[in-house]
N, C-alpha and C. Protein backbone atom coordinates (compact mmCIF):
# COMPACT_ATOMS: atom_id res chain seq x y z
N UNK A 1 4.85 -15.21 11.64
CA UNK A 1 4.58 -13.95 11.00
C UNK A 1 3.72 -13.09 11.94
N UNK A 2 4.18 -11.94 12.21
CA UNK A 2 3.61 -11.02 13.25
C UNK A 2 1.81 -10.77 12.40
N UNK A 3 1.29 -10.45 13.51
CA UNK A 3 -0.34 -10.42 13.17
C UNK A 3 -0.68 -9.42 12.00
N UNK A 4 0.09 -7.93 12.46
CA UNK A 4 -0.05 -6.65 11.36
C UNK A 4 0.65 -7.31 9.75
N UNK A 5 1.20 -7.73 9.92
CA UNK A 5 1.92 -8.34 8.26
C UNK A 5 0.55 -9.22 7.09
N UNK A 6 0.39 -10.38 8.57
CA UNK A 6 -0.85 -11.16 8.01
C UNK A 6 -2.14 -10.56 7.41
N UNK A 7 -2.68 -9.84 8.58
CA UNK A 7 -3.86 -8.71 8.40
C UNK A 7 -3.57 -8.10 7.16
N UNK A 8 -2.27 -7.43 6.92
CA UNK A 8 -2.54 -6.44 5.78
C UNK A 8 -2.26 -7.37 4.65
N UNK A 9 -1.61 -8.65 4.39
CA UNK A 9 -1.26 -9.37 3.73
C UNK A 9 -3.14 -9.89 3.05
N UNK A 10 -3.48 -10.28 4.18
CA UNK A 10 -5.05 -10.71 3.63
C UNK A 10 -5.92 -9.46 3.28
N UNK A 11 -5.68 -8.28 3.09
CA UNK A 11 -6.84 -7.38 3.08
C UNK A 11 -5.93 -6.90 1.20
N UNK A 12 -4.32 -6.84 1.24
CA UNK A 12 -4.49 -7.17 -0.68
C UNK A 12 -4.77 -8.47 -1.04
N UNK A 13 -5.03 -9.29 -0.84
CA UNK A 13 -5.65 -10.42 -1.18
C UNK A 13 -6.82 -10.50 -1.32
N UNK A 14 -7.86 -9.16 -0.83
CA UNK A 14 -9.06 -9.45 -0.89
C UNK A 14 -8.89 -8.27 -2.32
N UNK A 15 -7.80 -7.31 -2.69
CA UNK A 15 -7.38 -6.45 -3.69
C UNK A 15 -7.62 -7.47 -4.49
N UNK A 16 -6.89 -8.67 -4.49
CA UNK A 16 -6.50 -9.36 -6.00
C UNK A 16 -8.26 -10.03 -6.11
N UNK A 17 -8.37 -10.73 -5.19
CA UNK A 17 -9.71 -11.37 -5.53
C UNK A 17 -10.71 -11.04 -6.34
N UNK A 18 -11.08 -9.44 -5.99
CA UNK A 18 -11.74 -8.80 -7.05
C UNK A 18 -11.55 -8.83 -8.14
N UNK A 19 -10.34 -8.88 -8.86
CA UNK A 19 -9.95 -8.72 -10.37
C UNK A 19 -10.07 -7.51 -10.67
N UNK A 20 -9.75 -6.00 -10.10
CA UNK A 20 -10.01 -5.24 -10.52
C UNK A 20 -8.13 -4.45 -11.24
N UNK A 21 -8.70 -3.11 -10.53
CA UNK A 21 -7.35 -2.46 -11.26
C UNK A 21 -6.32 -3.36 -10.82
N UNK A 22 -5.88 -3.67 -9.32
CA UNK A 22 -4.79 -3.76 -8.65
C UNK A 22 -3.74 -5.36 -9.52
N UNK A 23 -5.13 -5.69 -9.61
CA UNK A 23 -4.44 -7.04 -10.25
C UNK A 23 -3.99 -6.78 -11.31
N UNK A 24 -4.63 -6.25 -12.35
CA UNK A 24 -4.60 -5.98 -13.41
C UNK A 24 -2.81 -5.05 -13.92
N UNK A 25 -2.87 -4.63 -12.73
CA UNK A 25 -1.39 -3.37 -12.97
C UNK A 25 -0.18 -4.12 -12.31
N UNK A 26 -0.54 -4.73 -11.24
CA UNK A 26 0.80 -5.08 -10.79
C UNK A 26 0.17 -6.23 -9.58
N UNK A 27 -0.38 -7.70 -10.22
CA UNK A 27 -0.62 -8.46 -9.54
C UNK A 27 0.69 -9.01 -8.72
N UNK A 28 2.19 -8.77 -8.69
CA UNK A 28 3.12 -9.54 -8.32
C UNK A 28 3.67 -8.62 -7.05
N UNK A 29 2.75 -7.45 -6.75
CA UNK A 29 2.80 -6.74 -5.75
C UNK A 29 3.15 -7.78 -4.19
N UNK A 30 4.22 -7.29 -4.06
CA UNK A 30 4.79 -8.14 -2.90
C UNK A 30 4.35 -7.22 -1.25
N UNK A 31 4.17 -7.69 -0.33
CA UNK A 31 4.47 -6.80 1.00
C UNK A 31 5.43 -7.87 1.66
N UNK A 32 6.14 -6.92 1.73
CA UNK A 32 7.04 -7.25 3.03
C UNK A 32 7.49 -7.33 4.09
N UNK A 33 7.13 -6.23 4.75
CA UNK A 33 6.81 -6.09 6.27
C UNK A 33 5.20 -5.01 6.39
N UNK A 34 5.30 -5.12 7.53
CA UNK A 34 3.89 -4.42 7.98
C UNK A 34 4.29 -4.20 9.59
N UNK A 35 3.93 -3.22 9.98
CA UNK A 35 3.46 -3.13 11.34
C UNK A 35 2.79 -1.78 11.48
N UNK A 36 2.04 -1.11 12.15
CA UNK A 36 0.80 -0.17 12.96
C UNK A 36 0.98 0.74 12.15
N UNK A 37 0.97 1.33 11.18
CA UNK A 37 0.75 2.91 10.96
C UNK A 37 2.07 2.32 9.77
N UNK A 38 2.78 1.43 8.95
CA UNK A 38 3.25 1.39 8.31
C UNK A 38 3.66 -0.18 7.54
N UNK A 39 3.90 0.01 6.13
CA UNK A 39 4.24 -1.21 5.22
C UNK A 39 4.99 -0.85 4.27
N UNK A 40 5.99 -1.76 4.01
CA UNK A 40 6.89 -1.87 3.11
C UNK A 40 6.57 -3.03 2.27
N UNK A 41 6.79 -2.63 1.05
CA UNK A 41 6.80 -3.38 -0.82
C UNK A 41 7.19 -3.32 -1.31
N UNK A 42 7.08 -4.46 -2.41
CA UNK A 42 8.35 -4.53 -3.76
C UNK A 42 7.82 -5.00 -4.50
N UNK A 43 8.16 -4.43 -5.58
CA UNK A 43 7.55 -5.22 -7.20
C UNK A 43 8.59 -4.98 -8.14
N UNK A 44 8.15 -6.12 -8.68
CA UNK A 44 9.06 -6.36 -9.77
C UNK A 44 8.72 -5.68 -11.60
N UNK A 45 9.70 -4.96 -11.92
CA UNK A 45 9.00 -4.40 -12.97
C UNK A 45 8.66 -5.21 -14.28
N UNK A 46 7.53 -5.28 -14.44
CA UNK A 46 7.23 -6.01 -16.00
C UNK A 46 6.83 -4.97 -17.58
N UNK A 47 6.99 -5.39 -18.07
CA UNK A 47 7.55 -4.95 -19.41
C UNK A 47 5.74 -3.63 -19.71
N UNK A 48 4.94 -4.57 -19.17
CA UNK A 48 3.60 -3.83 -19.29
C UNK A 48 3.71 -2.72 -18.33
N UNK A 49 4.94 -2.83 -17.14
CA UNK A 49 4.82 -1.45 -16.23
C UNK A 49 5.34 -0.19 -16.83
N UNK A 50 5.62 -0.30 -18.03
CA UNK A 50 6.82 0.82 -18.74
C UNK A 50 5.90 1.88 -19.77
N UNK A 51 6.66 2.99 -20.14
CA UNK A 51 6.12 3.84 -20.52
C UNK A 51 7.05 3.85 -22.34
N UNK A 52 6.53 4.57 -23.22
CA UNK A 52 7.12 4.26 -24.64
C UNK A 52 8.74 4.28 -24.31
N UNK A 53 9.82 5.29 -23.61
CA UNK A 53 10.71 5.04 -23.32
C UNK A 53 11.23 3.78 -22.62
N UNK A 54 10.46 3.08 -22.08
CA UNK A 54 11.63 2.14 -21.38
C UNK A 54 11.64 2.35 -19.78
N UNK A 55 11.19 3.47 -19.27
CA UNK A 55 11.36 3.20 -18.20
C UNK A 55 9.86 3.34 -17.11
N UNK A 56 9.88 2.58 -16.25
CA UNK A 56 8.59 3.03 -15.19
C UNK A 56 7.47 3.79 -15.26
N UNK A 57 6.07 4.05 -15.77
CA UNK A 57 5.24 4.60 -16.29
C UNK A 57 4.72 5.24 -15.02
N UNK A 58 4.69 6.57 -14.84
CA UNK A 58 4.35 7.46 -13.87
C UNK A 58 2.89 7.34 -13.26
N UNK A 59 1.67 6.41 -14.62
CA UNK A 59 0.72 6.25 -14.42
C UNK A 59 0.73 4.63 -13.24
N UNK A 60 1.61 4.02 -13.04
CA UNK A 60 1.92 2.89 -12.04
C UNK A 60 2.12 3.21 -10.96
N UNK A 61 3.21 4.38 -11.15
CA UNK A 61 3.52 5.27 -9.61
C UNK A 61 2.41 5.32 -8.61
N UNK A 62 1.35 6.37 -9.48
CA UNK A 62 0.25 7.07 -9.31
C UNK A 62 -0.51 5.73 -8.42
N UNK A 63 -1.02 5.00 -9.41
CA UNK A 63 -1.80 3.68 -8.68
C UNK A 63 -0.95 3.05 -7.68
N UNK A 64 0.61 3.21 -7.60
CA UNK A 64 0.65 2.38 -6.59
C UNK A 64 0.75 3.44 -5.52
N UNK A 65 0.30 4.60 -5.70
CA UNK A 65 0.50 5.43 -4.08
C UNK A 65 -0.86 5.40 -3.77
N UNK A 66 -2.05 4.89 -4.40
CA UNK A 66 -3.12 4.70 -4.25
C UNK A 66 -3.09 3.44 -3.50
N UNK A 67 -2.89 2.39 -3.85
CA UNK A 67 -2.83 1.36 -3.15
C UNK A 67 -1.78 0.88 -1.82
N UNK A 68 -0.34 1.20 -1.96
CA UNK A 68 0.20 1.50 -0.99
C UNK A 68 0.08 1.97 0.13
N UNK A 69 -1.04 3.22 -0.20
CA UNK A 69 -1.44 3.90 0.87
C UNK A 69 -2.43 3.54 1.58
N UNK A 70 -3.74 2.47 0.72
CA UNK A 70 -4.75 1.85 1.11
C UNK A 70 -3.73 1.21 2.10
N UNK A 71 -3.06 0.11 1.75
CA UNK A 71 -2.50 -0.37 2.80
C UNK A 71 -1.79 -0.38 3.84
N UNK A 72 -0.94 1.24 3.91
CA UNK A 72 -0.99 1.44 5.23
C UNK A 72 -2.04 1.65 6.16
N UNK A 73 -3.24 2.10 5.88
CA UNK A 73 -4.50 2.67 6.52
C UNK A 73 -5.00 0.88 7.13
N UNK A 74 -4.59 -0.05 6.09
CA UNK A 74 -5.06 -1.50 6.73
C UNK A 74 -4.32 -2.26 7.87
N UNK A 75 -2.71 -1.35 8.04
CA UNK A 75 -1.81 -1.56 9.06
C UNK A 75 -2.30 -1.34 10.39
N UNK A 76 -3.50 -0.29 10.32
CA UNK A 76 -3.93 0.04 11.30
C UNK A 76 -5.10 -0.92 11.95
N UNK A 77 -5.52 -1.77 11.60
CA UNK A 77 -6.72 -2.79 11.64
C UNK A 77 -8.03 -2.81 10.76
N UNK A 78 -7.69 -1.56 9.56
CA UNK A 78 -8.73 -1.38 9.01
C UNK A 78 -9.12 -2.26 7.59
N UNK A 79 -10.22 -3.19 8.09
CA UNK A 79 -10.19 -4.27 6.69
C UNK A 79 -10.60 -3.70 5.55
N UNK A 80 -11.31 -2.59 5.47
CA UNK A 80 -12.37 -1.96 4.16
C UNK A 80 -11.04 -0.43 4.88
N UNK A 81 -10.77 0.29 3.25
CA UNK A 81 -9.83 1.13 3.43
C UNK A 81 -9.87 2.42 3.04
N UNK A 82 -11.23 2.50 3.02
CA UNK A 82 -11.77 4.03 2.48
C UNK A 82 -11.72 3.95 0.88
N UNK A 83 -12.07 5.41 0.54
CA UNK A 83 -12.02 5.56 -0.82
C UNK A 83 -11.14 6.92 -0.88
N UNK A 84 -10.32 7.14 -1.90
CA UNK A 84 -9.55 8.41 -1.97
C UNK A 84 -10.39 9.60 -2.25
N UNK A 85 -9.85 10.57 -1.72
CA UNK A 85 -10.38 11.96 -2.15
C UNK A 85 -9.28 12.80 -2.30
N UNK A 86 -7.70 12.89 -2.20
CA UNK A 86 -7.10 13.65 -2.69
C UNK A 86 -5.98 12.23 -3.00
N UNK A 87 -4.82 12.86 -3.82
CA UNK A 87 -4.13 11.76 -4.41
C UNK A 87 -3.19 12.62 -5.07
N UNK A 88 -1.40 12.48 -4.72
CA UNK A 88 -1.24 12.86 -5.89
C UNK A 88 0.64 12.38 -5.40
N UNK A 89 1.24 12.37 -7.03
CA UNK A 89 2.54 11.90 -6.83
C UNK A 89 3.66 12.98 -7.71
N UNK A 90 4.78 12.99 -6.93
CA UNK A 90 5.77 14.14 -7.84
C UNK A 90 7.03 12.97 -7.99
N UNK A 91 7.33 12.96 -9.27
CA UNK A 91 8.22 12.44 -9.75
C UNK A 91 9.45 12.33 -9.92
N UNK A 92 10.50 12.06 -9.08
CA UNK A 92 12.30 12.47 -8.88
C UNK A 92 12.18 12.26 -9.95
N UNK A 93 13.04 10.88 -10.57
CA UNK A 93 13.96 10.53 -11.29
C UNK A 93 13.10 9.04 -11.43
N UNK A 94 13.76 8.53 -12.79
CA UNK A 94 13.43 7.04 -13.73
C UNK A 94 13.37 6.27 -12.36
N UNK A 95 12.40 5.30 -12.47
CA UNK A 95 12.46 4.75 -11.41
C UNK A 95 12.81 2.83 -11.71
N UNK A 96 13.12 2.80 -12.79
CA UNK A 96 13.55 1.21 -13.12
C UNK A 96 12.83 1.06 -14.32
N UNK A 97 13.38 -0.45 -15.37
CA UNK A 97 13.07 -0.54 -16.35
C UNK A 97 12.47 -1.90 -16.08
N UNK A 98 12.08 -2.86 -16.87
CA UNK A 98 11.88 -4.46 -16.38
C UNK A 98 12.89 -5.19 -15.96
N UNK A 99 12.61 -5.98 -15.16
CA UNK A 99 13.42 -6.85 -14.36
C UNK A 99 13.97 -6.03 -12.94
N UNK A 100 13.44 -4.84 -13.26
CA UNK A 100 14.36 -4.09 -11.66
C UNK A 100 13.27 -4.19 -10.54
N UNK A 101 13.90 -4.18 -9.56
CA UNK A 101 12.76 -3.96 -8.35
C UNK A 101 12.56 -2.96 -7.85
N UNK A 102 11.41 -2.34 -7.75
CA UNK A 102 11.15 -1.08 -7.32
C UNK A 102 10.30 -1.38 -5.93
N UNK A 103 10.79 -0.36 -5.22
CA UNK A 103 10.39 -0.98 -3.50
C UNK A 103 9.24 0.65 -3.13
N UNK A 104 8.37 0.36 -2.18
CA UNK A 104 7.36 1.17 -1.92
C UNK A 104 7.36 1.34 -0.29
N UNK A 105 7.19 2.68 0.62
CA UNK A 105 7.24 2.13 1.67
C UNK A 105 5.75 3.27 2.17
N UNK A 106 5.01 3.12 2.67
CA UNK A 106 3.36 3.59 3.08
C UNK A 106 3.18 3.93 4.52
N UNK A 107 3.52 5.59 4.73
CA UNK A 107 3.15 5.56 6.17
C UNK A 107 1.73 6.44 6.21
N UNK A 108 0.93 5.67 7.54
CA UNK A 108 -0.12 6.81 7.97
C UNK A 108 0.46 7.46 8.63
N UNK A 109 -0.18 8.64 8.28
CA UNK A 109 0.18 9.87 8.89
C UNK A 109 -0.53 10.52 9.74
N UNK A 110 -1.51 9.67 9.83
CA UNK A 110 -2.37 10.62 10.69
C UNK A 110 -4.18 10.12 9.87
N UNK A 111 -5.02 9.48 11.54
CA UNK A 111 -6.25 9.58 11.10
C UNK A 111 -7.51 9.84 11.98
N UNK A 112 -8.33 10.31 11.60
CA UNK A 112 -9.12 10.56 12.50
C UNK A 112 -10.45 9.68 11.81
N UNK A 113 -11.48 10.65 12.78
CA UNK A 113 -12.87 9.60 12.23
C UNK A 113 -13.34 9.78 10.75
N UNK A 114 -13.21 10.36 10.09
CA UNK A 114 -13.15 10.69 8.42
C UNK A 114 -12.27 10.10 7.44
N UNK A 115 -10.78 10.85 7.80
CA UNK A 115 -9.90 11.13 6.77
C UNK A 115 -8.67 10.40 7.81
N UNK A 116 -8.29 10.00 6.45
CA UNK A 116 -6.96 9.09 6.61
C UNK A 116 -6.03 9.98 6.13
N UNK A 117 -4.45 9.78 6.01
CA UNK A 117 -3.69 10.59 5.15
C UNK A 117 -2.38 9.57 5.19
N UNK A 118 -2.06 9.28 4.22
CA UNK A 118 -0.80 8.55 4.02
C UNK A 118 -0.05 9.20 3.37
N UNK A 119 1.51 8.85 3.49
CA UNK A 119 2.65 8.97 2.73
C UNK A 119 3.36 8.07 1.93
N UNK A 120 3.73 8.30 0.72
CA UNK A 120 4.43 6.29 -0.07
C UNK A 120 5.38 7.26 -0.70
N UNK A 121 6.79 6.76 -0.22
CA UNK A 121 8.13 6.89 -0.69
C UNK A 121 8.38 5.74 -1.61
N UNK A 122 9.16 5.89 -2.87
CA UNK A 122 9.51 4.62 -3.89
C UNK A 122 11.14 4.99 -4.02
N UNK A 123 11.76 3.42 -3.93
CA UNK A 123 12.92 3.49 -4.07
C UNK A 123 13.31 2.43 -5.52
N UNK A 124 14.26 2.71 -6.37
CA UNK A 124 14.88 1.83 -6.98
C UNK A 124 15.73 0.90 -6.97
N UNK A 125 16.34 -0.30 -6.92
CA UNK A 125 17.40 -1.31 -6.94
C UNK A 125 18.25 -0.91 -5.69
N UNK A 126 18.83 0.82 -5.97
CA UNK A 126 20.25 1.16 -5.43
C UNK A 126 19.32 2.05 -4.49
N UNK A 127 18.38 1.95 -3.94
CA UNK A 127 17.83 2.52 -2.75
C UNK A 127 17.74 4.14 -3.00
N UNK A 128 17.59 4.96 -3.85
CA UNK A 128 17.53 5.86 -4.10
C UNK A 128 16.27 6.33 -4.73
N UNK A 129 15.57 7.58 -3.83
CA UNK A 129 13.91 7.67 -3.62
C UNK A 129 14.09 8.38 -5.28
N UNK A 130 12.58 7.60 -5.85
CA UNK A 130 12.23 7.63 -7.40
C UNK A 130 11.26 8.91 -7.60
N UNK A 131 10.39 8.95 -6.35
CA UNK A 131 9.10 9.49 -5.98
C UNK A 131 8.58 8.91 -5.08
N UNK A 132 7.90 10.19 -4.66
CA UNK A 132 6.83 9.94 -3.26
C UNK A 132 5.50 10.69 -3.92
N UNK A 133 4.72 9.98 -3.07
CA UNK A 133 3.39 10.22 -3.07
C UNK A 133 2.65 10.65 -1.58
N UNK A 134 1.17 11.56 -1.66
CA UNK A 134 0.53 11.69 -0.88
C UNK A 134 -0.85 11.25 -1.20
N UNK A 135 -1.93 10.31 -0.15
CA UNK A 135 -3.05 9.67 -0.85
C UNK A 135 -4.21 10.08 0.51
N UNK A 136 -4.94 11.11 0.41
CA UNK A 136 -5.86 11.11 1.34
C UNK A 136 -7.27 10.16 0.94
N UNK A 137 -7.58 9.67 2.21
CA UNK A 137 -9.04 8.71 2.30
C UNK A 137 -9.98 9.03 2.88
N UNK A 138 -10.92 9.14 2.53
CA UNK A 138 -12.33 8.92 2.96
C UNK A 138 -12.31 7.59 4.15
N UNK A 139 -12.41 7.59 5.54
CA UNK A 139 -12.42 6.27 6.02
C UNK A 139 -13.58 5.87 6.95
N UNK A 140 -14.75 6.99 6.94
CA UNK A 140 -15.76 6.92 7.97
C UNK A 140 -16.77 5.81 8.09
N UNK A 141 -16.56 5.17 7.03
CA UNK A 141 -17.60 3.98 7.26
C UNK A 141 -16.50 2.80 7.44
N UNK A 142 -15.90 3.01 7.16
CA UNK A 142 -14.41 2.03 7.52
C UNK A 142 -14.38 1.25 8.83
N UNK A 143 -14.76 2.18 9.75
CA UNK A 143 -14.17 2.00 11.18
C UNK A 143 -15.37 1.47 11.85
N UNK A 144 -16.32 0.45 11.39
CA UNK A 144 -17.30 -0.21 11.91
C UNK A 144 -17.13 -1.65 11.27
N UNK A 145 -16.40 -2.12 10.21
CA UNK A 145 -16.48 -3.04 9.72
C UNK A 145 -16.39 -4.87 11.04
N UNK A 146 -16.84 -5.63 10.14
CA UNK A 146 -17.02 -6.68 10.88
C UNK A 146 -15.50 -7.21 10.93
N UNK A 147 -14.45 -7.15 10.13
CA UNK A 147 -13.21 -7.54 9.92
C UNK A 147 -12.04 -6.49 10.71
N UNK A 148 -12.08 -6.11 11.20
CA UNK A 148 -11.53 -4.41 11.56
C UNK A 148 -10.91 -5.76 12.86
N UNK A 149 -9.37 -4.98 13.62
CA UNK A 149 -8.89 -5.71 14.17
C UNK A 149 -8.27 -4.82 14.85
N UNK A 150 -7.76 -4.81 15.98
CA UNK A 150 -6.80 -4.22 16.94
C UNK A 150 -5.60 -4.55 17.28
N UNK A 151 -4.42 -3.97 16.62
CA UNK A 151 -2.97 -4.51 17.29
C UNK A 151 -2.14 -4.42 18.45
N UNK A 152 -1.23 -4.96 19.15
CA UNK A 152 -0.43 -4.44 20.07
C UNK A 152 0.32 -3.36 19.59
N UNK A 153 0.82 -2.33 19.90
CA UNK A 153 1.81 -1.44 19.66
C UNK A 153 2.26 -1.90 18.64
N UNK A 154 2.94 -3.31 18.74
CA UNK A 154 4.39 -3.60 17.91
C UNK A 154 3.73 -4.10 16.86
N UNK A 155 2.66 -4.54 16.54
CA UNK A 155 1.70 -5.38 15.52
C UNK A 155 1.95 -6.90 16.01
N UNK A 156 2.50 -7.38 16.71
CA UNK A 156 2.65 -8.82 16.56
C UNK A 156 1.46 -9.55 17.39
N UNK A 157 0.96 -8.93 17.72
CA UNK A 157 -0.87 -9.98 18.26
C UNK A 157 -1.59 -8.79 17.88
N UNK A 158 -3.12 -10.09 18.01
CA UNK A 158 -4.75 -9.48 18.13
C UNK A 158 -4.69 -8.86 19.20
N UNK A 159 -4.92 -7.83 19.83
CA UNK A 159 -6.02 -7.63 21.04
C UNK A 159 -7.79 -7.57 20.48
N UNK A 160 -8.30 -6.96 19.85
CA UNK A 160 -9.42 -7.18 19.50
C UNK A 160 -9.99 -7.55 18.12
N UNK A 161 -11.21 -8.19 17.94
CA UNK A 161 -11.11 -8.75 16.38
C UNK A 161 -10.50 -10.09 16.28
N UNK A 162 -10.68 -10.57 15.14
CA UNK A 162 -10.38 -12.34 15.12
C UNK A 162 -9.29 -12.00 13.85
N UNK A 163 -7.78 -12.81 14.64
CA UNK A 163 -6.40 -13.12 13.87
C UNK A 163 -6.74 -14.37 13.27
N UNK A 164 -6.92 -14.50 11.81
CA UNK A 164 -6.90 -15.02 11.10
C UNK A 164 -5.37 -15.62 10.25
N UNK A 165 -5.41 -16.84 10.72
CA UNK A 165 -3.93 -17.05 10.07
C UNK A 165 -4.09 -17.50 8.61
C-alpha cells in the first residue's frame, strides 16, 4: 500500500477514535485510494443516512464534504487538518437509497500557509455526479504538527516524517 493511502487511512482513524460526528454519521466510510493533493471514497448507504423520502439526506452530503475534504488536505502530509471556515454543497440529483454505494472523490485545490481549499465530487452506483461540494480550512497551525509527513510526487514513500505502517 503506497505511503499517501496509509497516512490518510490513519489520520480517519484517528476521525473514528474520537467518537465524534464522523463515526457517528457514517462510521463504514471507506477510502480507497489516496495520493498528494487527492482521495477517493465509498460508503455504503444505511437506512440512518436517508431523509423522510427514502433517499440520501443532504445533511450527510454536507458532512461528508466536510470530511472528505479534511482528507484531502491529509493527502498532503497533513496529520491535524484544520478547522473549516467556509463550507458549502449544491445538490444535482437523489444520490442513492440504502444498500447503494455512494462514492466521494476530494481534491486540494490549492494551499497556502492559512487556508486550504478543497473540492468533493459524489457519484452514485451508475457513476453519475449527485453533488459536489466546496470546504475551505483554516490550516495554520496544521503545518507544524509532530505527525505531518512528506511524500514523493506519486505518494508511494516517506521523504520526511516517520511512515508508519
Amino acid at each position: 500500500m503506497a505511503a499517501c493511502l496509509r497516512f490518510t487511512k490513519r489520520v480517519w482513524q484517528s476521525f473514528i477514535e474520537t467518537k465524534g460526528h464522523d463515526v457517528q454519521c457514517f462510521p463504514n466510510l471507506a477510502i480507497n485510494r489516496a495520493r498528494p493533493g487527492k482521495v477517493e471514497c465509498s460508503l455504503k448507504i444505511e437506512p440512518y443516512n436517508v431523509n423522510r423520502v427514502g433517499t440520501v439526506h443532504g445533511g450527510l452530503l454536507l458532512s461528508l464534504t466536510d470530511t472528505v475534504g479534511s482528507l484531502a488536505v491529509a493527502t498532503h502530509g497533513k496529520y491535524m487538518t484544520g478547522v473549516s471556515t467556509d463550507i458549502g454543497t449544491t445538490f444535482v440529483k437523489p444520490a442513492g437509497k440504502p444498500g447503494d454505494v455512494l462514492s466521494a472523490v476530494g481534491v486540494l485545490t490549492g494551499m497556502g500557509k492559512s487556508l486550504a481549499f478543497t473540492r468533493v465530487e459524489f457519484f452514485n452506483a451508475k457513476g453519475d455526479l449527485v453533488a459536489y461540494g466546496h470546504h475551505t480550512k483554516y490550516v495554520g497551525r496544521s503545518h507544524t504538527h509532530d505527525k505531518n509527513v512528506t511524500f514523493t510526487e506519486d505518494g508511494e514513500s516517506v521523504v520526511e516524517g516517520q511512515d508508519i505502517d
